[in-house]
N, C-alpha and C. Protein backbone atom coordinates (compact mmCIF):
# COMPACT_ATOMS: atom_id res chain seq x y z
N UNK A 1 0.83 -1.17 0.00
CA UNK A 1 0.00 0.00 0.00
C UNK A 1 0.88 1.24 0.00
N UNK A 2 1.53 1.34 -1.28
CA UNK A 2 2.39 2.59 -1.26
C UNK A 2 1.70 3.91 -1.46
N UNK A 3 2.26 4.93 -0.49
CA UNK A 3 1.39 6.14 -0.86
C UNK A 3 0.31 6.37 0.20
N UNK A 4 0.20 5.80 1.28
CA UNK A 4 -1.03 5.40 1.97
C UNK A 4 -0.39 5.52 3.68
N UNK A 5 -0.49 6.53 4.38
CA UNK A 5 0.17 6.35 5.75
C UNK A 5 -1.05 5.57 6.48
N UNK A 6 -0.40 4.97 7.61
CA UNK A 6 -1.18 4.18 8.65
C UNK A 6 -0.55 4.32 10.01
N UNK A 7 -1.89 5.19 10.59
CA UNK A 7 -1.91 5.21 11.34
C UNK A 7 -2.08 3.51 12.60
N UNK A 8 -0.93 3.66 13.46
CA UNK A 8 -1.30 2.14 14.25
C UNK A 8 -1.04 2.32 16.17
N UNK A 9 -1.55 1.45 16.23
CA UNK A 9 -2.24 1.11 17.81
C UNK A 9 -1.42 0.11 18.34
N UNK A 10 -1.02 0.23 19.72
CA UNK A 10 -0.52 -0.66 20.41
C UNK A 10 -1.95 -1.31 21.63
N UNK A 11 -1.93 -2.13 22.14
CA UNK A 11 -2.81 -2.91 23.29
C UNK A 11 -2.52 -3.54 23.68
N UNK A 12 -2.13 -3.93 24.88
CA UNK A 12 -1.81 -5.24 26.34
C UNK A 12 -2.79 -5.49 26.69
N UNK A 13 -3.24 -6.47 26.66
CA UNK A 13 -4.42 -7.09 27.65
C UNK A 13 -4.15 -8.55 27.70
N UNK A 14 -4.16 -9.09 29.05
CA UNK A 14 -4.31 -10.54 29.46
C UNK A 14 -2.94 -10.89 28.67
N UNK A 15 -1.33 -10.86 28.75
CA UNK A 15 -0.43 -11.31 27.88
C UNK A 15 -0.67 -11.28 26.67
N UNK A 16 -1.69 -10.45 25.91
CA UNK A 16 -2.25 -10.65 24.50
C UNK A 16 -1.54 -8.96 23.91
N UNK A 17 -0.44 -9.32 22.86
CA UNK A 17 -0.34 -7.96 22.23
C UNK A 17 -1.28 -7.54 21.01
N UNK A 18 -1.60 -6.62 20.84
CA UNK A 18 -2.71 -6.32 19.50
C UNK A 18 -2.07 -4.84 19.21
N UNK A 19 -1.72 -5.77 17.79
CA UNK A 19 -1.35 -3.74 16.99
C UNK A 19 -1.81 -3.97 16.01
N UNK A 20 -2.25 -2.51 15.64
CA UNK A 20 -3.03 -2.19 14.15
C UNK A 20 -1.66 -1.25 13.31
N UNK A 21 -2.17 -1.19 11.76
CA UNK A 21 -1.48 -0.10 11.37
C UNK A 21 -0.12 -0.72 11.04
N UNK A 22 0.46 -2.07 10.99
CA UNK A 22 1.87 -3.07 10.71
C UNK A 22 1.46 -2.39 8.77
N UNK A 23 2.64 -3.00 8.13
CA UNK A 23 3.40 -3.04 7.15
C UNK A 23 3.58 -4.19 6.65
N UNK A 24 3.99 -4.98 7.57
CA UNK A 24 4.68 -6.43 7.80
C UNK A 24 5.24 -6.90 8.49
N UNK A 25 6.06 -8.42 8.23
CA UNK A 25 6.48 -8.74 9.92
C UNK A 25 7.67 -9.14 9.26
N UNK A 26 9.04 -8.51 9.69
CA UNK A 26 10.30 -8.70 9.25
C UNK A 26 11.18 -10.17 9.33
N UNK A 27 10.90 -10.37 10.83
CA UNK A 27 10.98 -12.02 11.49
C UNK A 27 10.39 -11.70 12.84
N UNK A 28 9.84 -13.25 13.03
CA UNK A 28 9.20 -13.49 14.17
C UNK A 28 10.31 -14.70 14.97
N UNK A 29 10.06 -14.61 16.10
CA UNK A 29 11.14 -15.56 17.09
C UNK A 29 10.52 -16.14 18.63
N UNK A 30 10.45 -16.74 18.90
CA UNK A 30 10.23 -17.50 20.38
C UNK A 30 9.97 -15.64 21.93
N UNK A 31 11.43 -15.20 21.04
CA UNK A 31 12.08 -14.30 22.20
C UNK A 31 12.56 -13.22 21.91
N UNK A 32 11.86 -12.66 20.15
CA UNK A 32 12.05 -11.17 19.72
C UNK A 32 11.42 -11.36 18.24
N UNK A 33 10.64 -9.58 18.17
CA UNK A 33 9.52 -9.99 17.05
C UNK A 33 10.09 -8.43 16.15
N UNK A 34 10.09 -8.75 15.18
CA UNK A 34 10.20 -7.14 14.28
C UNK A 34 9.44 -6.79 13.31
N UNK A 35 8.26 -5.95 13.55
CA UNK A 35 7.40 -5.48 12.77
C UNK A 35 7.97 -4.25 11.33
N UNK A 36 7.41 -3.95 10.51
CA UNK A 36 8.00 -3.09 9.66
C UNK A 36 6.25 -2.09 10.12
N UNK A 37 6.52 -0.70 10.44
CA UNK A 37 5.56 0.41 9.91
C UNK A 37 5.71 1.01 9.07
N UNK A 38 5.16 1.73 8.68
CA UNK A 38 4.98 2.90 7.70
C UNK A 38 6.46 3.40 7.68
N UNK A 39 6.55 4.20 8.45
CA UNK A 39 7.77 5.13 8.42
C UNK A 39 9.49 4.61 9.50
N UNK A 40 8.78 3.11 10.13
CA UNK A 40 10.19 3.12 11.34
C UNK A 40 9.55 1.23 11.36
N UNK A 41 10.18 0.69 12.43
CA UNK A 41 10.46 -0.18 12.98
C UNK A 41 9.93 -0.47 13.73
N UNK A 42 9.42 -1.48 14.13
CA UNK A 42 8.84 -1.71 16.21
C UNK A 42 9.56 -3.60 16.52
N UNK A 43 10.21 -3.33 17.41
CA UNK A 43 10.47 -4.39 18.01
C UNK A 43 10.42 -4.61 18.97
N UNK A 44 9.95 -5.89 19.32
CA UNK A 44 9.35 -6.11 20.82
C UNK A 44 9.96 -7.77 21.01
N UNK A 45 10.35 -7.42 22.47
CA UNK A 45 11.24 -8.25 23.14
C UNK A 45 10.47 -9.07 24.22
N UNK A 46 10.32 -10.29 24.18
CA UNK A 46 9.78 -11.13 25.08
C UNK A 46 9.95 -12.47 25.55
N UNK A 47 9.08 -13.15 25.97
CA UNK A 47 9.32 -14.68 26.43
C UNK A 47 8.43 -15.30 26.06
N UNK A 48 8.93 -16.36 25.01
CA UNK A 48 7.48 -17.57 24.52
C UNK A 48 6.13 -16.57 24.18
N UNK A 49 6.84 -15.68 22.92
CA UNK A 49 5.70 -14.96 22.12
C UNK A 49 5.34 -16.24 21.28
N UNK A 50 4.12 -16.01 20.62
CA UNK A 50 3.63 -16.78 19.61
C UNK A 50 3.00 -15.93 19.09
N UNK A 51 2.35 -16.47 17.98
CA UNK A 51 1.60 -15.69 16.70
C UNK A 51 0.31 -15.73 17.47
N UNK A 52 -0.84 -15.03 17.12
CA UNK A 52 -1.68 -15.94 17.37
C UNK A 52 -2.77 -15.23 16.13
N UNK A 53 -2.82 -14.29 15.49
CA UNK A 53 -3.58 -13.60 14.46
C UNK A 53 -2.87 -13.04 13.66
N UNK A 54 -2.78 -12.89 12.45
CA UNK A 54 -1.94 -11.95 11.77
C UNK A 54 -2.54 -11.53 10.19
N UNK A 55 -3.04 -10.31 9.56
CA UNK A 55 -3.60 -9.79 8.43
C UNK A 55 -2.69 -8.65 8.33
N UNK A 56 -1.93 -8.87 7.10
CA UNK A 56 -1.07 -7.97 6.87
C UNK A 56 -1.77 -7.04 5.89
N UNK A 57 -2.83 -7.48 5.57
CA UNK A 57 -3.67 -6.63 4.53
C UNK A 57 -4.55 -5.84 5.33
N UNK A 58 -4.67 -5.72 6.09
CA UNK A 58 -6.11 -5.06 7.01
C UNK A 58 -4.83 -4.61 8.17
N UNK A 59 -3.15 -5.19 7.92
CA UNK A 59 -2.76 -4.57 8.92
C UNK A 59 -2.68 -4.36 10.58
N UNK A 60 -2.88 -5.99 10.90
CA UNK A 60 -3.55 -6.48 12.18
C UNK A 60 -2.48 -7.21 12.59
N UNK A 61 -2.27 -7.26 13.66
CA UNK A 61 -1.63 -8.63 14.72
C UNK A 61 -2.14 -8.65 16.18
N UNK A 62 -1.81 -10.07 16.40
CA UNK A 62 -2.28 -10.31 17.88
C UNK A 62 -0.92 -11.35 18.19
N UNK A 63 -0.40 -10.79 19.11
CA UNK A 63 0.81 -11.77 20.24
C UNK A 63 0.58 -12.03 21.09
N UNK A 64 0.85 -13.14 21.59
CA UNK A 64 0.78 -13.52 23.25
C UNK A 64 1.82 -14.32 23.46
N UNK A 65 1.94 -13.78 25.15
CA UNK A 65 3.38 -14.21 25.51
C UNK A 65 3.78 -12.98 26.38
N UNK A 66 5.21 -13.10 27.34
CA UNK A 66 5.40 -11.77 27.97
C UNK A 66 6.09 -10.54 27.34
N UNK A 67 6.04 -9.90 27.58
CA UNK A 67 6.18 -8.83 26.33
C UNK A 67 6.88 -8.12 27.63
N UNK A 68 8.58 -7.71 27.33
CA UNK A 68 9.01 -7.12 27.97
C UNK A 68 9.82 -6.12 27.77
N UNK A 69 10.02 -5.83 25.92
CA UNK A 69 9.89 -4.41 25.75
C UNK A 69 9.50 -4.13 24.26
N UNK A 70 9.42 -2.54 24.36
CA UNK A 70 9.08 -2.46 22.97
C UNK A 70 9.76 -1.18 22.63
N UNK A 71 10.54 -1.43 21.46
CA UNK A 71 10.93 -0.31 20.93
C UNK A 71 11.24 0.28 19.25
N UNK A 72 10.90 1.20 19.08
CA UNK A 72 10.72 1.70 18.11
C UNK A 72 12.66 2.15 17.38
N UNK A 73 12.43 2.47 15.66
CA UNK A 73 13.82 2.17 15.33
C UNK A 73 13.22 2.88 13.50
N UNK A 74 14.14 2.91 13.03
CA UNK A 74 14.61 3.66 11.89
C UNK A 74 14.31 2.33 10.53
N UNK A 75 13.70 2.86 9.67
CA UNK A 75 12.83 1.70 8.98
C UNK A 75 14.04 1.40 8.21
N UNK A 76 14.28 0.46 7.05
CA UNK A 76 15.08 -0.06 6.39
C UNK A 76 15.73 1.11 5.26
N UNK A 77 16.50 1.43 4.78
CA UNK A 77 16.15 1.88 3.31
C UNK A 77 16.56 1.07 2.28
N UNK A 78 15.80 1.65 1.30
CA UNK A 78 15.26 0.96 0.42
C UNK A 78 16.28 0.98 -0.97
N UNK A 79 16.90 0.20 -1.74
CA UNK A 79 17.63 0.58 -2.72
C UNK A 79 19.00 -0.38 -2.37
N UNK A 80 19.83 -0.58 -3.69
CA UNK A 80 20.49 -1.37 -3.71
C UNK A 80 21.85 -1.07 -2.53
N UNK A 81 22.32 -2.62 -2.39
CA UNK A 81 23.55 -2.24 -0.54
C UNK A 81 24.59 -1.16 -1.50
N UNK A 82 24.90 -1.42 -2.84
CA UNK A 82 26.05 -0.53 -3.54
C UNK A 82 25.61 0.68 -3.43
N UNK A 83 24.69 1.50 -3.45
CA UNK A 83 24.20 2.76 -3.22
C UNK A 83 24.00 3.12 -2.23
N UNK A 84 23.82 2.53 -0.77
CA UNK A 84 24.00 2.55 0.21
C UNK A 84 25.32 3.05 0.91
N UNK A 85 26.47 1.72 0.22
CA UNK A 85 27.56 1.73 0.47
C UNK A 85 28.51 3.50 0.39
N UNK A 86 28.05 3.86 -0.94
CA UNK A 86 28.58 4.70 -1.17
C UNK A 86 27.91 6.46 -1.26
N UNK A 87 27.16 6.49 -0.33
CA UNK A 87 26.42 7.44 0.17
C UNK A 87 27.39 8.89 0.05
């Protein structure tokens, strides 16, 4: 959905994470999860996360598990590593 900002939501309830407004999910892990947003990063650090919902089209997730941090980060850029390289 290029061209299109999204606005997104964080929620804790009962060990259950729920965010709206994802991009995608970069990798998922037992014990660290990395979402892609719109404009940055969110990674969230925990114990025996699991999936438990996920619509990357509607832009939805649901985690459960302990969730013991979360932090936000600088999105990827985009374009080949040689153009990168030589900034």
């Amino acid at each position: 959905m290029e061209g299109v900002t999204r606005e997104h939501t964080l929620r804790l309830e009962n060990n259950a994470l729920y965010i709206s407004g994802i991009q995608g999910v970069l990798y998922f892990e037992q014990n660290e999860v990395m979402l892609q947003l719109d404009e940055s990063t969110l990674k969230i650090l925990g114990e025996g996360l699991e999936l438990i919902d996920l619509s990357v089209k509607n832009g939805n997730i649901v985690i459960k598990g302990k969730v013991i941090e979360l932090a936000y980060g600088k999105a990827r850029e985009k374009g080949s590593i040689i153009k990168r390289l030589f900034k």
